[in-house]
C-alpha atoms as a PDB file:
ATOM      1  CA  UNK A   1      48.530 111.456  63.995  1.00  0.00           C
ATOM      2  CA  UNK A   2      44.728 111.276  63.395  1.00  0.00           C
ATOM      3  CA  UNK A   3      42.757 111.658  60.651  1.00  0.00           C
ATOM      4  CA  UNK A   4      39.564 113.044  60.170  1.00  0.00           C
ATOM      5  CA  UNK A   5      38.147 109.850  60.436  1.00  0.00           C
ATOM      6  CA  UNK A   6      38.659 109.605  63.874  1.00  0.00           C
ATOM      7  CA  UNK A   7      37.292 112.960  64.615  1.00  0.00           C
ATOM      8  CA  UNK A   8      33.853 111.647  62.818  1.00  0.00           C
ATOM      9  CA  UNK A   9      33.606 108.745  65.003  1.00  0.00           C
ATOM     10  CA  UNK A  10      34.285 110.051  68.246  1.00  0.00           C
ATOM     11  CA  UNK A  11      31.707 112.532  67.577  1.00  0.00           C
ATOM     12  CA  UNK A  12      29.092 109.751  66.504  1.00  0.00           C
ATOM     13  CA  UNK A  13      30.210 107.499  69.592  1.00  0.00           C
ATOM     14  CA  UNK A  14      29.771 110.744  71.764  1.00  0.00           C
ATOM     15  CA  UNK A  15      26.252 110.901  70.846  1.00  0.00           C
ATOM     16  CA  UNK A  16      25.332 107.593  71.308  1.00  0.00           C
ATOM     17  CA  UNK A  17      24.833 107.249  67.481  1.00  0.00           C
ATOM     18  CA  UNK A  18      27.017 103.605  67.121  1.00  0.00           C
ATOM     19  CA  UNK A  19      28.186 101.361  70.723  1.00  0.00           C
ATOM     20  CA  UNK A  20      31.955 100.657  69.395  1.00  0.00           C
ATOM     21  CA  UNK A  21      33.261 101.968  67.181  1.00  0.00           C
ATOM     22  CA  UNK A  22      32.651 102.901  63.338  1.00  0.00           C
ATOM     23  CA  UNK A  23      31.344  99.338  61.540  1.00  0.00           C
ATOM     24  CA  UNK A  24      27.835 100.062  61.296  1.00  0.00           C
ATOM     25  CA  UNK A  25      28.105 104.006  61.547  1.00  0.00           C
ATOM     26  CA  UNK A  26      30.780 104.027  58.696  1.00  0.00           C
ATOM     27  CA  UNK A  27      28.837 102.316  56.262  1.00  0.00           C
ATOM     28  CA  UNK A  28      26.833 105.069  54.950  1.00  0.00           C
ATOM     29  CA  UNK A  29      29.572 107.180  54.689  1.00  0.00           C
ATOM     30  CA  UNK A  30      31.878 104.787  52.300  1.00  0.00           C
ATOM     31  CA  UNK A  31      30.684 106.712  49.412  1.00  0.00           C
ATOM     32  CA  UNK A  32      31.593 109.875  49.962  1.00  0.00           C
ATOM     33  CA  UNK A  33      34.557 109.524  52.469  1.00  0.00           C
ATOM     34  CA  UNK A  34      37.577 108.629  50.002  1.00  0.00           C
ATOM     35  CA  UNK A  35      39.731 107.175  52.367  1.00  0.00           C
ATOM     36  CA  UNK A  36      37.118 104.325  54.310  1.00  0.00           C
ATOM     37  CA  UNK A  37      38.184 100.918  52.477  1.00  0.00           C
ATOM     38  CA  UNK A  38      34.208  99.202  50.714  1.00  0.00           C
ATOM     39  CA  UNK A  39      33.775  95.895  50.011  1.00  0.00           C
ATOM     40  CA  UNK A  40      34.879  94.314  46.803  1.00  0.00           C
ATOM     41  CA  UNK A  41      32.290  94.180  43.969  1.00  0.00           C
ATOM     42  CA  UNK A  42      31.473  91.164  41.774  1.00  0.00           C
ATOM     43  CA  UNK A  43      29.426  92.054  38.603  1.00  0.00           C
ATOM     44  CA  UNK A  44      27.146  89.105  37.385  1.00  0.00           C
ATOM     45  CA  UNK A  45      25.897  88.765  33.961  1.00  0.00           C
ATOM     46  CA  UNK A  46      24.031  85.447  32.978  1.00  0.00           C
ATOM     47  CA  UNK A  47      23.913  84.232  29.425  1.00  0.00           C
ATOM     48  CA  UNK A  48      21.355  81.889  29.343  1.00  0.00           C
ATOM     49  CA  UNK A  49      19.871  79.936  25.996  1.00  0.00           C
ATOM     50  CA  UNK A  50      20.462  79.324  22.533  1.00  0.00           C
ATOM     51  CA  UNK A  51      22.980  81.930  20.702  1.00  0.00           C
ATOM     52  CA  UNK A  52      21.200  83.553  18.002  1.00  0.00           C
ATOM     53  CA  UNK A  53      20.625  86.999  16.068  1.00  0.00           C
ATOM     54  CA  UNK A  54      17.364  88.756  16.580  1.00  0.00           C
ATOM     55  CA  UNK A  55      15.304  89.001  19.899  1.00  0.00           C
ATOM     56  CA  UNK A  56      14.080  85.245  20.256  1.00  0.00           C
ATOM     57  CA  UNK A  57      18.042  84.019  21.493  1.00  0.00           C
ATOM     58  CA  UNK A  58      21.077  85.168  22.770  1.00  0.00           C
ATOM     59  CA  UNK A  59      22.471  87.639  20.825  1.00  0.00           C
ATOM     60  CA  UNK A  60      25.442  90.580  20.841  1.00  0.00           C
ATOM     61  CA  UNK A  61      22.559  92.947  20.241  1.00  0.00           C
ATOM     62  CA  UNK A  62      20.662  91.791  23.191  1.00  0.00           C
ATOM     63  CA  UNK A  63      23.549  91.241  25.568  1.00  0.00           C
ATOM     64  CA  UNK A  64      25.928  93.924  24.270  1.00  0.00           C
ATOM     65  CA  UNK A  65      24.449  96.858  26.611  1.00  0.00           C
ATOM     66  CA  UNK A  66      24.305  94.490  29.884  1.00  0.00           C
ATOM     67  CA  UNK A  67      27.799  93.419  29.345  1.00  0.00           C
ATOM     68  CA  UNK A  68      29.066  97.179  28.340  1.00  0.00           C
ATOM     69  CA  UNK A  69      27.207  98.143  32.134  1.00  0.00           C
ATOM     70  CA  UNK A  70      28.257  95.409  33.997  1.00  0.00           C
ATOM     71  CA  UNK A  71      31.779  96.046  33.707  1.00  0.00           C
ATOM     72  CA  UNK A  72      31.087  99.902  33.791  1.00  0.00           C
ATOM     73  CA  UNK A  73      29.406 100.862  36.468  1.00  0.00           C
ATOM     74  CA  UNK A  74      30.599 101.436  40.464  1.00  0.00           C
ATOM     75  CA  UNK A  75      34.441  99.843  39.022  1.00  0.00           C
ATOM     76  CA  UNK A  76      33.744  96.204  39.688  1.00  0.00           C
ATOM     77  CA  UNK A  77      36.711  94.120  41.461  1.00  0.00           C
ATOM     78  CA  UNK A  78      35.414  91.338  38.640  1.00  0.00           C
ATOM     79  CA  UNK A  79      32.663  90.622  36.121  1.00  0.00           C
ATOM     80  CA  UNK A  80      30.738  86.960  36.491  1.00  0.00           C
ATOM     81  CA  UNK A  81      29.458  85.398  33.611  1.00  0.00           C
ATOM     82  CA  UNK A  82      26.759  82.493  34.257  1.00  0.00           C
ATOM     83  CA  UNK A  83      26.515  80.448  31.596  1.00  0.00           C
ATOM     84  CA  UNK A  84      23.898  78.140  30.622  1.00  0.00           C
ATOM     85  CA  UNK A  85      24.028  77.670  26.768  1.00  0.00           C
ATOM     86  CA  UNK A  86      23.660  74.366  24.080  1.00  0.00           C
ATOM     87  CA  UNK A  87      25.201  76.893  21.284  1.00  0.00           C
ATOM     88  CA  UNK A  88      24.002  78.289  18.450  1.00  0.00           C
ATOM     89  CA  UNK A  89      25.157  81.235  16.050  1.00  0.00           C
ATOM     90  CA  UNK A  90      28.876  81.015  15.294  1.00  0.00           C
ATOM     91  CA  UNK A  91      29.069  84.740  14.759  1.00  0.00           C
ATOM     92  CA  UNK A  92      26.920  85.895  17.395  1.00  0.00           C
ATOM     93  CA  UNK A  93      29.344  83.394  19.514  1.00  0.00           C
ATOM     94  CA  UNK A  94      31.913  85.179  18.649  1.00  0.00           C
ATOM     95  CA  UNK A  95      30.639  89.038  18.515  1.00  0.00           C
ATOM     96  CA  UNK A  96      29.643  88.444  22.081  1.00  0.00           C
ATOM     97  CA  UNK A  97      33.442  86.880  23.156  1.00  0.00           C
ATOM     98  CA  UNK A  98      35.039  89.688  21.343  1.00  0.00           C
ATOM     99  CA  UNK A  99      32.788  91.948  23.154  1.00  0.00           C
ATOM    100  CA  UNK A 100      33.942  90.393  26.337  1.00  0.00           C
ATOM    101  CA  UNK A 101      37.482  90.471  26.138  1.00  0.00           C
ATOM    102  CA  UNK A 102      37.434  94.132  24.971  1.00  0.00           C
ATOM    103  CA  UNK A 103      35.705  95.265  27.456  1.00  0.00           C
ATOM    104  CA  UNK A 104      38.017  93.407  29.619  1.00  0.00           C
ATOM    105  CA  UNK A 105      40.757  94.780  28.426  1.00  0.00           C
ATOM    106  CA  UNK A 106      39.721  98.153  28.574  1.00  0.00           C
ATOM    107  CA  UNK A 107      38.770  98.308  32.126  1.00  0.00           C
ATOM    108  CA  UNK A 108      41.454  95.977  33.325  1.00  0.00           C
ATOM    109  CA  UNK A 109      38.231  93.605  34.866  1.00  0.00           C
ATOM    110  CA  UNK A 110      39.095  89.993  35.283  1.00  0.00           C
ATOM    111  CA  UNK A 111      36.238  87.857  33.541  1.00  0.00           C
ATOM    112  CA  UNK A 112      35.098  84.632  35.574  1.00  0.00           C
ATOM    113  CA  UNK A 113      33.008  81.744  33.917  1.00  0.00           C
ATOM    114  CA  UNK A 114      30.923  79.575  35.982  1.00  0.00           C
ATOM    115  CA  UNK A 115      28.917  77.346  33.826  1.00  0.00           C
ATOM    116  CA  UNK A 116      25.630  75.978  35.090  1.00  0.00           C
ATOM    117  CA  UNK A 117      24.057  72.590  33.077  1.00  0.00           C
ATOM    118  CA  UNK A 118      25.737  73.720  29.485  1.00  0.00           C
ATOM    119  CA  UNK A 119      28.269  75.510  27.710  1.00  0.00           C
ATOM    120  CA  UNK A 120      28.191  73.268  24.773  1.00  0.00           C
ATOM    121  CA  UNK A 121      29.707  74.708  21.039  1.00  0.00           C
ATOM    122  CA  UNK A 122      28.787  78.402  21.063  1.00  0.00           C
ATOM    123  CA  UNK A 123      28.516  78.316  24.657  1.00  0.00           C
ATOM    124  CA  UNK A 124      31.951  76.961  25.402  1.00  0.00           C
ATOM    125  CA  UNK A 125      32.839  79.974  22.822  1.00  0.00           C
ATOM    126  CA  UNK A 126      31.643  82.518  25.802  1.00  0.00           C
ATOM    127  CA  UNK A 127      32.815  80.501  28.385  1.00  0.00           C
ATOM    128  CA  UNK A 128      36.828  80.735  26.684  1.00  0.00           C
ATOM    129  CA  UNK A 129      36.155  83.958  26.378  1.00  0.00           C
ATOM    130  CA  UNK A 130      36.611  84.192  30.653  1.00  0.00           C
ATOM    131  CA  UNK A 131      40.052  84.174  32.266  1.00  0.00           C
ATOM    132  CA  UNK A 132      39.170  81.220  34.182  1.00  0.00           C
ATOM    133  CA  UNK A 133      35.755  78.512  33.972  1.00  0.00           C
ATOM    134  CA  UNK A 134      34.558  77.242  36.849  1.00  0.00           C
ATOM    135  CA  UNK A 135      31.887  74.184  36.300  1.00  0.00           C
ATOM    136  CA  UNK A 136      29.671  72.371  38.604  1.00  0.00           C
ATOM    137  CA  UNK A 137      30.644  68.423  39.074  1.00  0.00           C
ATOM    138  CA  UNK A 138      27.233  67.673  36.700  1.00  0.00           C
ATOM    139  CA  UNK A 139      27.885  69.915  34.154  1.00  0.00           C
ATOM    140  CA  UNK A 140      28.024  69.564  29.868  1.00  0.00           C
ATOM    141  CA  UNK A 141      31.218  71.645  28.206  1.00  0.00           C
ATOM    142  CA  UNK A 142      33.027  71.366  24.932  1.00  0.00           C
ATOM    143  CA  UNK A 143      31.476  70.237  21.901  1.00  0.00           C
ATOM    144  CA  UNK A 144      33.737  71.939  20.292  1.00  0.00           C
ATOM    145  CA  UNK A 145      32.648  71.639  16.517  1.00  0.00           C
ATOM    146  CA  UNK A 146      30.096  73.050  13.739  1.00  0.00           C
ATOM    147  CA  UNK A 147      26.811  71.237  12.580  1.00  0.00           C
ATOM    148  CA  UNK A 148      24.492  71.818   9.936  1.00  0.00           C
ATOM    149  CA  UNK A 149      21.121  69.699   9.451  1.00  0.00           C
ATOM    150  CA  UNK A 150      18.005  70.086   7.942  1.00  0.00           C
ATOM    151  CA  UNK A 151      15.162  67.487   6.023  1.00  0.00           C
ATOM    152  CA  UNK A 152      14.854  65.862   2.577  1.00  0.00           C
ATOM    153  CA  UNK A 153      11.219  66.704   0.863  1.00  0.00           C
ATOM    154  CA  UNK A 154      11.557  65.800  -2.789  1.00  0.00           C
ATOM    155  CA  UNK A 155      10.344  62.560  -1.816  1.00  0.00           C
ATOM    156  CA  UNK A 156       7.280  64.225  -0.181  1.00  0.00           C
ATOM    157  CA  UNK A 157       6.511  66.884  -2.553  1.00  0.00           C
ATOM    158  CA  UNK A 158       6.538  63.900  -5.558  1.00  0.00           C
ATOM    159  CA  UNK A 159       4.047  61.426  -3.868  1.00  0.00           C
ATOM    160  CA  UNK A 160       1.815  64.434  -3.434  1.00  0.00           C
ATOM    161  CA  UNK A 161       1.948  65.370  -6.928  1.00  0.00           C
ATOM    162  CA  UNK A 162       3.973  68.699  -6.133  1.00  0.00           C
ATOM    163  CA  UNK A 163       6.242  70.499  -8.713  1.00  0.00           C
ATOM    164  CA  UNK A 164       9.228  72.294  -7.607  1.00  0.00           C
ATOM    165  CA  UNK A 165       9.907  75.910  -9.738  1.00  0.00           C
ATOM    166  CA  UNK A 166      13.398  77.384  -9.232  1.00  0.00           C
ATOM    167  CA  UNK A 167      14.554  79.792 -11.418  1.00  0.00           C
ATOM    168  CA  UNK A 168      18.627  81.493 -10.698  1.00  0.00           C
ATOM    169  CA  UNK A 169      21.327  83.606 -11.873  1.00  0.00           C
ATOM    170  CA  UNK A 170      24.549  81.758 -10.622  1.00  0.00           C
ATOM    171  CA  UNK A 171      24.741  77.953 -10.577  1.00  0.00           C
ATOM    172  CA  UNK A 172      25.357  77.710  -6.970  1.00  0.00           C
ATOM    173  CA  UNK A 173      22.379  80.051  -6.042  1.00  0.00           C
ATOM    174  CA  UNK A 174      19.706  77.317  -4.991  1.00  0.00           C
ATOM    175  CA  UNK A 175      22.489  74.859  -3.007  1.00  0.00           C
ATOM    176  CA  UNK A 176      20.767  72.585  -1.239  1.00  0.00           C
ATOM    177  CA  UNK A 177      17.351  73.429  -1.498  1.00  0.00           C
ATOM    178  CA  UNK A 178      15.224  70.955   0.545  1.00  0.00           C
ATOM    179  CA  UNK A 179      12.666  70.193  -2.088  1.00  0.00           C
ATOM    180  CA  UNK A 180      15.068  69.160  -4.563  1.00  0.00           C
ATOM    181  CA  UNK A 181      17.613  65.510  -4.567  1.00  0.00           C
ATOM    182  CA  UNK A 182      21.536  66.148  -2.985  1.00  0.00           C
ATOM    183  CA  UNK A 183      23.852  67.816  -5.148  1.00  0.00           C
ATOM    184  CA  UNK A 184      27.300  65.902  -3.970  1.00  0.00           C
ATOM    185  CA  UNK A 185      28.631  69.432  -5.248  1.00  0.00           C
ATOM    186  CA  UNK A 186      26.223  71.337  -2.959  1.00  0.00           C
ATOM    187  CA  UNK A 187      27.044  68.904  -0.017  1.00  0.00           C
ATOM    188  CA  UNK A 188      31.064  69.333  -0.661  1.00  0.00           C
ATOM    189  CA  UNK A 189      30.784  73.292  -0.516  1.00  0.00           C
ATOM    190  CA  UNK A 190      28.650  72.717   3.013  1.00  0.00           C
ATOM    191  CA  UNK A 191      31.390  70.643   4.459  1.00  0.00           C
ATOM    192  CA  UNK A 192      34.108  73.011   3.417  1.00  0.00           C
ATOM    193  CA  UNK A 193      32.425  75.663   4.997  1.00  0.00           C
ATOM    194  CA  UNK A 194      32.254  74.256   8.230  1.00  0.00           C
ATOM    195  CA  UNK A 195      35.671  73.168   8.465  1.00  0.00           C
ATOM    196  CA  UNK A 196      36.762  76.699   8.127  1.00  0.00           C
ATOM    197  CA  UNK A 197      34.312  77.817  10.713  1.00  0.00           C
ATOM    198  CA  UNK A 198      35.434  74.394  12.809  1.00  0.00           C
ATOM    199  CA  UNK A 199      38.833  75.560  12.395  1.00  0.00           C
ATOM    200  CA  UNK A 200      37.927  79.271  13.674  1.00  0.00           C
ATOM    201  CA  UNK A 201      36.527  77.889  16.648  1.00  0.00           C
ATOM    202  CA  UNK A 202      39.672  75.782  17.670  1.00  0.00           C
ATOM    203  CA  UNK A 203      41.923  78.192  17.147  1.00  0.00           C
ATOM    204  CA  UNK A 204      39.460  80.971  19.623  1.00  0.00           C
ATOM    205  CA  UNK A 205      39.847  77.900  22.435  1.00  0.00           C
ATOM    206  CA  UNK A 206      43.933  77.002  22.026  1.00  0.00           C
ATOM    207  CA  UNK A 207      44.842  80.648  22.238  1.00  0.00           C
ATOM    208  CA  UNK A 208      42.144  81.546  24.967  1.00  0.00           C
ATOM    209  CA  UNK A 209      43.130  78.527  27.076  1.00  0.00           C
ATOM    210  CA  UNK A 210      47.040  78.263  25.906  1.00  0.00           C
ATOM    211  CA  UNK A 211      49.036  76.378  28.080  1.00  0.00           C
ATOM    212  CA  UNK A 212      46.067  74.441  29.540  1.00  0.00           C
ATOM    213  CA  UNK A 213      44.419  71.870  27.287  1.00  0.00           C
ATOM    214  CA  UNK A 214      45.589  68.592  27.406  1.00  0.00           C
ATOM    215  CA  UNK A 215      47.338  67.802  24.187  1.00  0.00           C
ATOM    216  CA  UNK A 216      46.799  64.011  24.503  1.00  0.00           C
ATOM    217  CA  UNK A 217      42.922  64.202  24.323  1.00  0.00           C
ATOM    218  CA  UNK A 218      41.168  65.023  21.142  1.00  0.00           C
ATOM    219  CA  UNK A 219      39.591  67.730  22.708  1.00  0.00           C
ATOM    220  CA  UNK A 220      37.882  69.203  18.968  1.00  0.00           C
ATOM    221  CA  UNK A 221      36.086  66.098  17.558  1.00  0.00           C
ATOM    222  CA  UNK A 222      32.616  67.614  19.025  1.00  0.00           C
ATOM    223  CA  UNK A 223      32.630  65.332  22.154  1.00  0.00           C
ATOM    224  CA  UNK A 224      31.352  66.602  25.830  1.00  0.00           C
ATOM    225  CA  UNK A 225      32.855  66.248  29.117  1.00  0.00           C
ATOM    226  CA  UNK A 226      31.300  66.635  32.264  1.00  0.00           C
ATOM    227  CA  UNK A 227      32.480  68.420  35.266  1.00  0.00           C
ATOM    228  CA  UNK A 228      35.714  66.893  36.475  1.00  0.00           C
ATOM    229  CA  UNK A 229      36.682  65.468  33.104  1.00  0.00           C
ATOM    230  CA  UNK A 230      36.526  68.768  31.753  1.00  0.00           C
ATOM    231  CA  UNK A 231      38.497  70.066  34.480  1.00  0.00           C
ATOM    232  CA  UNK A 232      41.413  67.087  33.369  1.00  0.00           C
ATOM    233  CA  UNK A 233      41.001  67.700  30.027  1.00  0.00           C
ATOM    234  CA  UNK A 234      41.615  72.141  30.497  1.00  0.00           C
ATOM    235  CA  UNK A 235      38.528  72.686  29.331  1.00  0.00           C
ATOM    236  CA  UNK A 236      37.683  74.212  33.027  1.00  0.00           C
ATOM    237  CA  UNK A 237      40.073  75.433  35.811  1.00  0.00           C
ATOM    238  CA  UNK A 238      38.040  73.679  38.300  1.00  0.00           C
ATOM    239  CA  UNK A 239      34.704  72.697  40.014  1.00  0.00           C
ATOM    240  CA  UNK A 240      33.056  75.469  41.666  1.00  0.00           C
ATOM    241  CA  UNK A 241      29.811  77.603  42.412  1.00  0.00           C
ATOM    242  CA  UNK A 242      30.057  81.553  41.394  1.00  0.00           C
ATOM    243  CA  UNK A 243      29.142  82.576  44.991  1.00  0.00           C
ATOM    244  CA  UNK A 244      31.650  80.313  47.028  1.00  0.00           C
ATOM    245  CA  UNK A 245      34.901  80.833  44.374  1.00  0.00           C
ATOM    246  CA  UNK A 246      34.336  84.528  44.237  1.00  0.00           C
ATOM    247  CA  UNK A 247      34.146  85.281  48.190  1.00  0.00           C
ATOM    248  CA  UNK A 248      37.225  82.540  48.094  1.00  0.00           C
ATOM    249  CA  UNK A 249      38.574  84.977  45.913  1.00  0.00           C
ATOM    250  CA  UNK A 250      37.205  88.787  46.963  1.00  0.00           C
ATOM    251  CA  UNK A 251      36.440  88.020  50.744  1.00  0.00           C
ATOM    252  CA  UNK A 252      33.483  87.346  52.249  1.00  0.00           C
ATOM    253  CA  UNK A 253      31.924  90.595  52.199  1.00  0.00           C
ATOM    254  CA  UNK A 254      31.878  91.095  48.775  1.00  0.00           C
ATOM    255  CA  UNK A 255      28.937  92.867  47.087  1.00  0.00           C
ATOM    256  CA  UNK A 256      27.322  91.087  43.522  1.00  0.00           C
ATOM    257  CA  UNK A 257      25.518  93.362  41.693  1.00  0.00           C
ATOM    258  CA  UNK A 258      23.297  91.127  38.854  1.00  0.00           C
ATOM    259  CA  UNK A 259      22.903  92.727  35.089  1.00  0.00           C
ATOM    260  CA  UNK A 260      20.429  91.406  33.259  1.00  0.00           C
ATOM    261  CA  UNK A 261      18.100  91.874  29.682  1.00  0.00           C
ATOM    262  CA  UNK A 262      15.209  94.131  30.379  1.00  0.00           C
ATOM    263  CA  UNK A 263      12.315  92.724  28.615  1.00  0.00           C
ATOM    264  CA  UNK A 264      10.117  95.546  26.556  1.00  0.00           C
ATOM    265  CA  UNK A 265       6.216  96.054  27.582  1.00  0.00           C
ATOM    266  CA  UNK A 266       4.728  93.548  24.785  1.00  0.00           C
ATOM    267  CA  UNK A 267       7.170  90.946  25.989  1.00  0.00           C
ATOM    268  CA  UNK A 268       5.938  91.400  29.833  1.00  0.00           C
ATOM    269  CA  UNK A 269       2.440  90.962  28.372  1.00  0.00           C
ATOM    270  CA  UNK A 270       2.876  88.291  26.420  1.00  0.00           C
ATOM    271  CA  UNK A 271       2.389  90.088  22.951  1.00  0.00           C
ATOM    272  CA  UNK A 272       4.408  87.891  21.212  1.00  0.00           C
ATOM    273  CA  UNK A 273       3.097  84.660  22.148  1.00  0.00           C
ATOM    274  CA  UNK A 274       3.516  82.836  19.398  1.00  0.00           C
ATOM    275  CA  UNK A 275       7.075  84.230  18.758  1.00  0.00           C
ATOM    276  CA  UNK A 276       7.683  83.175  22.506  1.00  0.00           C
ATOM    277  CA  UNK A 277       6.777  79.438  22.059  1.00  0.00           C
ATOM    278  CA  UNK A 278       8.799  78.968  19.301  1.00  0.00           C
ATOM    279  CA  UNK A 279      12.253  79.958  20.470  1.00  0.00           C
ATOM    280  CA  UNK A 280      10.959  77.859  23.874  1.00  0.00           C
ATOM    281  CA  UNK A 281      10.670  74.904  21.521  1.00  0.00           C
ATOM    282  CA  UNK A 282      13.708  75.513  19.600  1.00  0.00           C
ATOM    283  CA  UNK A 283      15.977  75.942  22.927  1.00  0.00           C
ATOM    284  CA  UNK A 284      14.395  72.653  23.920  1.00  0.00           C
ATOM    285  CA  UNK A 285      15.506  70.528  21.285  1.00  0.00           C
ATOM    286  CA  UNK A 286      19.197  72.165  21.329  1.00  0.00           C
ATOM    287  CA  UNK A 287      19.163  71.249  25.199  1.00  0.00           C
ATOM    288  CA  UNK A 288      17.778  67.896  24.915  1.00  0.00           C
ATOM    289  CA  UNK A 289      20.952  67.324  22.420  1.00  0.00           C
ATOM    290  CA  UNK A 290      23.034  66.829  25.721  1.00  0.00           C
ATOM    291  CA  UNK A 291      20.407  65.349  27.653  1.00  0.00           C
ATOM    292  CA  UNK A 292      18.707  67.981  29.801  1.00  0.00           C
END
């Protein structure tokens, strides 16, 4: 029995319109034809830079409506994150994950990570928010831990005859205020705090990678591992490129259709110069942290 498939081409090869057969003729036709088989599509979504709220970094504001497309539009087969990312924001780390796996969830789309020189603290966040990480045999993951810094100026401000004025309602209002000496006080409320956000971020990687970590290794001290180590240590689920390991996965013909950030017309003409060359020194010093 034929279909009306066959009718189609047999017309189109009686008119000379394709040599053999229905490959190239066909191709036009996949979208409206229901029953010709396409090609597999691979969304891919980079998240690039330092995690942070507002429109210098990486935020869920930013990111949320390219994600929310990606795995929208044309029903992709799976959605590709490239990740190049030092950290940054805890909560914007984890708004954007949560984000992720919903939206994963929802559409029943696999989520691949394939992590370029970093995903390092809040970037390993995004990349345990995939199914499965793929890293190159150079590449910086884990640093799985919280930080906090900033400078000392009562020195400073007292050699330069400087008076520091602070006037609060609540005794814990003005904790640790640069211009002012350490309060051991202040500094024990600081490190309590980041142990509960440490301890937030450990628990996101066990249950996101459960059954693959390797319970010898201290693997949430804050410590790197590149490429292959990570792969040991089930931080990654091997060494890979995004184009090769999805066609090893999809086929070779499959289609990747790239989502990105549009930028506004003052950012295309450089409006916000200023703005600009501060987040481009800010992402430099977070990068330089592992060395790139």
């Amino acid at each position: 029995m034929r279909g009306p498939g066959d009718t189609i081409c047999r017309m189109a090869c009686a008119k000379n319109l394709v040599p053999d057969g229905p490959p190239a003729y066909m191709k036009g036709m996949k979208r409206w034809i229901p029953f010709l088989k396409s090609e597999k599509t691979v969304a891919v979504v980079r998240l690039s830079g330092v995690i942070s709220a507002g429109n210098r970094g990486l935020s869920d504001e930013k990111i949320g409506p390219v994600l929310e497309k990606a795995f929208s539009k044309g029903k992709p087969s799976a959605v590709a994150l490239i990740i190049n990312s030092p950290g940054g924001s805890p909560v914007q780390s984890s708004l954007i994950g949560a984000r992720i796996r919903r939206l994963s969830d929802e559409k029943s789309v696999p989520v691949f990570a394939f992590v370029e020189d970093v995903a390092a603290s809040g970037g390993y966040w995004l990349a345990a928010a995939a199914d499965e990480i793929y890293a190159d045999q150079s590449s910086v993951l884990g640093s799985i831990g919280v930080i906090s810094a900033g400078f000392g100026l009562e020195d400073f401000i007292a050699r330069h005859g400087v008076h520091r004025r602070v006037y609060t309602a609540g005794t814990s209002k003005s904790m640790l205020d640069p211009f002012k000496a350490e309060n051991p006080e202040d500094v024990d409320r600081l490190k309590t705090i980041l142990e509960q956000i440490h301890h937030v971020f450990i628990d996101h990687v066990k249950t996101r990678r459960a059954g693959k970590l390797d319970a010898d290794q201290d693997l949430f001290n804050g410590e790197v591992r590149i490429g292959a180590q990570a792969v040991k240590a089930g931080l990654a689920d091997g060494l890979g490129h995004m184009k090769t390991v999805m066609k090893d996965r999809f086929g070779e013909k499959c289609n990747f259709r790239t989502y990105g950030v549009k930028r506004g017309l003052l950012g295309r003409f450089g409006a916000s110069a200023a703005e600009g060359m501060a987040g481009a020194v800010e992402e430099r010093i977070e990068f330089a942290r592992y060395g790139l």
